[in-house]
Protein backbone atom coordinates (compact mmCIF):
# COMPACT_ATOMS: atom_id res chain seq x y z
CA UNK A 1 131.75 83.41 110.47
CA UNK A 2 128.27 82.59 111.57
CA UNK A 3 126.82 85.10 114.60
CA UNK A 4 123.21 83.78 114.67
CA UNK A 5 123.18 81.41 117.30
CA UNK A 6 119.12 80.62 116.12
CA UNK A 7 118.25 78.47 113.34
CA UNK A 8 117.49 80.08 109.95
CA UNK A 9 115.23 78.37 107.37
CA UNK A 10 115.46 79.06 103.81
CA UNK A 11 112.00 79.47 102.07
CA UNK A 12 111.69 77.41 98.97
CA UNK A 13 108.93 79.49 97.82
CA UNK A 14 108.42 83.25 97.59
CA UNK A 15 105.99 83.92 100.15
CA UNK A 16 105.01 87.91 100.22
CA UNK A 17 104.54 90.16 103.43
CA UNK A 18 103.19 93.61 104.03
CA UNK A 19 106.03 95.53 105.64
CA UNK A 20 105.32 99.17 107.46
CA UNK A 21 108.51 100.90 107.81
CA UNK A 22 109.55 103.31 110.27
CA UNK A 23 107.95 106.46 108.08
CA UNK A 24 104.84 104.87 107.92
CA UNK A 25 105.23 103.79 104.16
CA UNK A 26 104.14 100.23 103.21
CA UNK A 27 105.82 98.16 100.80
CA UNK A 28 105.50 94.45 99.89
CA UNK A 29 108.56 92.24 100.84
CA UNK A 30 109.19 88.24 99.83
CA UNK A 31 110.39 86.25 102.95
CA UNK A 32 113.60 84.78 102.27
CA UNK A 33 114.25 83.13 105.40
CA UNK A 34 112.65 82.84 108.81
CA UNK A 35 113.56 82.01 112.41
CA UNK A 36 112.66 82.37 115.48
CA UNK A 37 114.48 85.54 116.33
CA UNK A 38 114.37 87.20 112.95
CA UNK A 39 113.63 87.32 108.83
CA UNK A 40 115.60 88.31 105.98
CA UNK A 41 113.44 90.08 103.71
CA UNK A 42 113.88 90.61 99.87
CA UNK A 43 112.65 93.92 98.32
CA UNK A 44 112.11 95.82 95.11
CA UNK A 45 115.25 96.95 93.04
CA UNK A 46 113.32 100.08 93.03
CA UNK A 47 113.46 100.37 97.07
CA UNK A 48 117.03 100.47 97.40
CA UNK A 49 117.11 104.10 98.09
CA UNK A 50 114.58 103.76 100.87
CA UNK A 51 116.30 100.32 102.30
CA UNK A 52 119.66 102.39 102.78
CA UNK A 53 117.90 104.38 105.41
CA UNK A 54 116.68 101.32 107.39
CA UNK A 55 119.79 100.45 109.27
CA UNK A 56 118.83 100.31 113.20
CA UNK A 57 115.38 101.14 112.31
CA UNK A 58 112.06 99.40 113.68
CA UNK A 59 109.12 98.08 111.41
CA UNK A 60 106.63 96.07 111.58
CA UNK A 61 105.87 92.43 109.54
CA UNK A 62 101.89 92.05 108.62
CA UNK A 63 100.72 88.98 106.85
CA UNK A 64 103.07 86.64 107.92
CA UNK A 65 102.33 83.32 107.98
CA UNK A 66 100.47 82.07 111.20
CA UNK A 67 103.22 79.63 113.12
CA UNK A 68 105.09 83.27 112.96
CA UNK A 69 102.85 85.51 114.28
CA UNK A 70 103.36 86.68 117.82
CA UNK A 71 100.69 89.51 117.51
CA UNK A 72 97.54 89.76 115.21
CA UNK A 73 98.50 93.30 114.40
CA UNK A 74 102.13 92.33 112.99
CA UNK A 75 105.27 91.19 113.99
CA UNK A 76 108.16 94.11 115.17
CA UNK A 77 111.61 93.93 114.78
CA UNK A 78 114.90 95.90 113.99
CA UNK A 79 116.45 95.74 110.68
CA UNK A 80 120.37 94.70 111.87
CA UNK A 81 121.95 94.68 108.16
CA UNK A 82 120.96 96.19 105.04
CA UNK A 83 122.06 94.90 101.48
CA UNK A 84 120.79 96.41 98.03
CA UNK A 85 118.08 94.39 97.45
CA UNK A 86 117.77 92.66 101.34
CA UNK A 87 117.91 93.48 104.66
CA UNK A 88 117.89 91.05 107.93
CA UNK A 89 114.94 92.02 110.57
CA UNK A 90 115.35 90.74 114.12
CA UNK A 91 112.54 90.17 116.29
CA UNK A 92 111.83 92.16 119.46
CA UNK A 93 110.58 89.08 120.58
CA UNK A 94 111.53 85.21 119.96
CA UNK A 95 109.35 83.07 118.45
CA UNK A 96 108.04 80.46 121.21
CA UNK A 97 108.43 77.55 118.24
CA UNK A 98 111.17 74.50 118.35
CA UNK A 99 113.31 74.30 115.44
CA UNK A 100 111.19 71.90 114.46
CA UNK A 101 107.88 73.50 114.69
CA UNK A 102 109.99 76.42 112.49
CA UNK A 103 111.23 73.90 110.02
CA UNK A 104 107.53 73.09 109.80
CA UNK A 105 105.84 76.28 109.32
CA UNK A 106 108.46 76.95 106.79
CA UNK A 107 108.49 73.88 104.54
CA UNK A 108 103.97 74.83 104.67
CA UNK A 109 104.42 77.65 102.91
């Protein structure tokens, strides 16, 4: 059963971001999907021990790509599941795009 009530757009194309975890340690992550009130992010086999400890936890997003910036400085959000290899980030803040504008930004990368 689907509980995102916010469109979700697949990335056809690996398209890395810096992400600074609650610790302070910096890793690079591939976007995997984007919306307007979240990411999924795909990480390093070698991370999984560090991606357990993310459930609930803040971080911050750098580099990502311009229509998804809300903030120069990064993008914040909560990581709300975890997975081996993935975990799925949302937002503090929606993204002021249309579904269109998202499907956009997306399909640009």
């Amino acid at each position: 059963m689907e509980r995102r009530s916010l469109l979700r757009v697949p990335l056809e194309v690996p398209f890395f971001v810096i992400v600074c975890l609650h610790d302070g340690y910096r890793c690079t992550a591939i976007l995997a999907d984007c919306g307007r009130g979240g990411v999924q992010l795909a990480f390093s086999p070698s991370l999984e021990d560090k991606l357990a400890t993310l459930l609930g936890q803040e971080l911050i997003l750098l580099d990502l790509p311009e229509g998804l910036r809300t903030d120069p400085d990064g993008c914040s959000g909560v990581v709300t599941w975890v997975s081996p290899q993935r975990c799925g980030v949302r937002f503090n803040q929606v993204l002021s795009l249309t579904d269109e504008e998202l499907t956009r930004v997306a399909s640009s990368l």
